[in-house]
Protein backbone atom coordinates (compact mmCIF):
# COMPACT_ATOMS: atom_id res chain seq x y z
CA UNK A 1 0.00 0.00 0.00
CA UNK A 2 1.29 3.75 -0.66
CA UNK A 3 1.76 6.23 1.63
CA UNK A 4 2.93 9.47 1.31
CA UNK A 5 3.04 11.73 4.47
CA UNK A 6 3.27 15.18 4.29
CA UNK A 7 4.32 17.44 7.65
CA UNK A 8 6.33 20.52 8.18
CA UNK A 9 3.19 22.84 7.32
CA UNK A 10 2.11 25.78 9.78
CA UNK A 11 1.78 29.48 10.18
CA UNK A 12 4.52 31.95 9.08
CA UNK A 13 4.90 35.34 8.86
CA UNK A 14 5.25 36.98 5.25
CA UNK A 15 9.10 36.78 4.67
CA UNK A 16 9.57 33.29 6.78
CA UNK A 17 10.36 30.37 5.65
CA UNK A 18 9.61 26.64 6.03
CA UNK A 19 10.37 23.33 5.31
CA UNK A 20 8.05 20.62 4.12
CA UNK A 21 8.49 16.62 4.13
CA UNK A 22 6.48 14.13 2.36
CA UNK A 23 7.84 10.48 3.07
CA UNK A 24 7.07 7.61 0.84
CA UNK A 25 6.76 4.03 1.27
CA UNK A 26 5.09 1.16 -0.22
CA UNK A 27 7.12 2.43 -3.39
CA UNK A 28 10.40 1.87 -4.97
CA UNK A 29 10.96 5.63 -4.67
CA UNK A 30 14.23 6.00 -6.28
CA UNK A 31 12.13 5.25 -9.73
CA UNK A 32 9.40 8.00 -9.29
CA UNK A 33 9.45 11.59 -10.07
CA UNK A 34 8.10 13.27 -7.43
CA UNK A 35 6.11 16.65 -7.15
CA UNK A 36 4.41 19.39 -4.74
CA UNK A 37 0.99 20.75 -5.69
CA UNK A 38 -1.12 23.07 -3.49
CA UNK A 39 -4.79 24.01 -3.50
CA UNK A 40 -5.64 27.69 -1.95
CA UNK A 41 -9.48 27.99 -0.85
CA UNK A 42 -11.71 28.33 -4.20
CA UNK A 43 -8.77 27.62 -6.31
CA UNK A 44 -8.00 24.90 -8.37
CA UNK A 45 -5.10 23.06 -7.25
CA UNK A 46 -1.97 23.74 -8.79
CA UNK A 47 1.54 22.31 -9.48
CA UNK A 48 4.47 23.83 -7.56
CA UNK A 49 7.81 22.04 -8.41
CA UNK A 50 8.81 18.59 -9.64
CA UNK A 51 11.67 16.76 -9.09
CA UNK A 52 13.02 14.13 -11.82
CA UNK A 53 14.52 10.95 -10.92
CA UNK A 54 17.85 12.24 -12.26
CA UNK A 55 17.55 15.00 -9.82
CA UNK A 56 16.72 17.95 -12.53
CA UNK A 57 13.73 20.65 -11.05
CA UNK A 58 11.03 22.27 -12.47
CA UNK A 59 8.89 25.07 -10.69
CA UNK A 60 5.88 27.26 -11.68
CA UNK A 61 6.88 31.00 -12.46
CA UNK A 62 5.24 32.64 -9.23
CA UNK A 63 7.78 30.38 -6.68
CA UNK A 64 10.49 30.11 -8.53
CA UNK A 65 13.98 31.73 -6.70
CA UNK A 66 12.15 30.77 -3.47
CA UNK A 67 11.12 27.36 -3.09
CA UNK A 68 13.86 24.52 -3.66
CA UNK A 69 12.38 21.32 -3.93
CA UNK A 70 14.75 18.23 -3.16
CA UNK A 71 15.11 14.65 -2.53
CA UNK A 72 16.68 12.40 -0.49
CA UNK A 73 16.57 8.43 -1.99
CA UNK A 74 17.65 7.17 0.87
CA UNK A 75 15.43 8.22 2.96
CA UNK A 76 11.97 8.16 0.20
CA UNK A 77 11.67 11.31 1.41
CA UNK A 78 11.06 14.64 -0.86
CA UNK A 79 11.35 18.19 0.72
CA UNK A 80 10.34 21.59 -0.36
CA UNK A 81 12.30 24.66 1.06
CA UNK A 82 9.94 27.52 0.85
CA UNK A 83 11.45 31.31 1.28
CA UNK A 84 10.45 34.39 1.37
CA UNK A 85 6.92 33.59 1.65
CA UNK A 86 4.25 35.57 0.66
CA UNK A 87 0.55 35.90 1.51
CA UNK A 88 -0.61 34.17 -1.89
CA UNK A 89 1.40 31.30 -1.17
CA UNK A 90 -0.95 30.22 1.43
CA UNK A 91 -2.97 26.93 0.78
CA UNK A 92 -2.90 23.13 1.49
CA UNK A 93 0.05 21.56 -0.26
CA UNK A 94 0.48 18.22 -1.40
CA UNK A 95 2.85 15.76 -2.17
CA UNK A 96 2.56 13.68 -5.66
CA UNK A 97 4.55 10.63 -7.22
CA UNK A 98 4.30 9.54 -10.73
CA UNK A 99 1.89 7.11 -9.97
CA UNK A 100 -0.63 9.41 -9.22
CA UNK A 101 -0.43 9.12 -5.56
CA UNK A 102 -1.84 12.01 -3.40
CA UNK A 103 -0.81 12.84 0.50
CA UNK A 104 -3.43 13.97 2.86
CA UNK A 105 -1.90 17.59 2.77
CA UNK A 106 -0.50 20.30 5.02
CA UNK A 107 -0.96 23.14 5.37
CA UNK A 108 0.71 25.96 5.02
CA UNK A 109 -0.77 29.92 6.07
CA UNK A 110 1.47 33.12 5.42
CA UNK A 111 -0.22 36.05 7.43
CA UNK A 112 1.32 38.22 9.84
C-alpha cells in the first residue's frame, strides 16, 4: 500500500520560511518523479515544483527563486524549502509521485 506523508506545514509570517516533508513508502521511490501541488481555498489546485529521478527541477513562475524542492533516496523522502513567503502562497500543499499518488496535505498559512 502507498503512503505518502506530508508534515512541516504551519503558520509563518510573510518573509519566513519553512520546510516541508512528504515520506514515501510502499514504493520503490528512487524510480518516481516526485512533485508538490497546493490548492488555496476556491482555487484549483496547482503544481508547484517537480523533481526528476535524475535530480533535474522544475517550478511554476510565481515560486520560482524561493522554493527549492529536493530529494533524499535514501530516505523516500522529498522536501520543499519555501522562502520568502508571501501571503498568496498560502494553501494546502500536497505531495505527488508519478503514480498518481496524493498525501493527505499540510498546510501551510502566510499572514502576519
Amino acid at each position: 500500500q502507498v503512503q505518502l506523508v506530508e508534515s512541516g506545514g504551519g503558520l509563518v509570517q510573510p518573509g519566513g520560511s519553512l520546510r516541508l516533508s512528504c515520506a514515501a513508502s510502499g514504493i520503490i521511490f528512487h524510480y518516481y518523479n516526485m512533485a508538490w501541488y497546493r490548492q488555496a481555498p476556491g482555487k484549483q489546485r496547482e503544481l508547484v515544483a517537480t523533481i526528476y529521478t535524475r535530480y533535474n527541477t522544475e517550478y511554476t513562475d510565481s515560486v520560482k527563486g524561493r522554493f527549492t524542492i529536493s530529494r533524499d533516496n535514501a530516505k523516500n523522502t522529498v522536501y520543499l524549502q519555501m522562502d520568502s513567503l508571501k501571503p498568496e502562497d498560502t494553501a494546502v500543499y500536497y505531495c505527488h509521485n508519478q503514480a498518481g499518488d496524493w498525501g493527505q496535505g499540510t498546510q501551510v498559512t502566510v499572514s502576519s
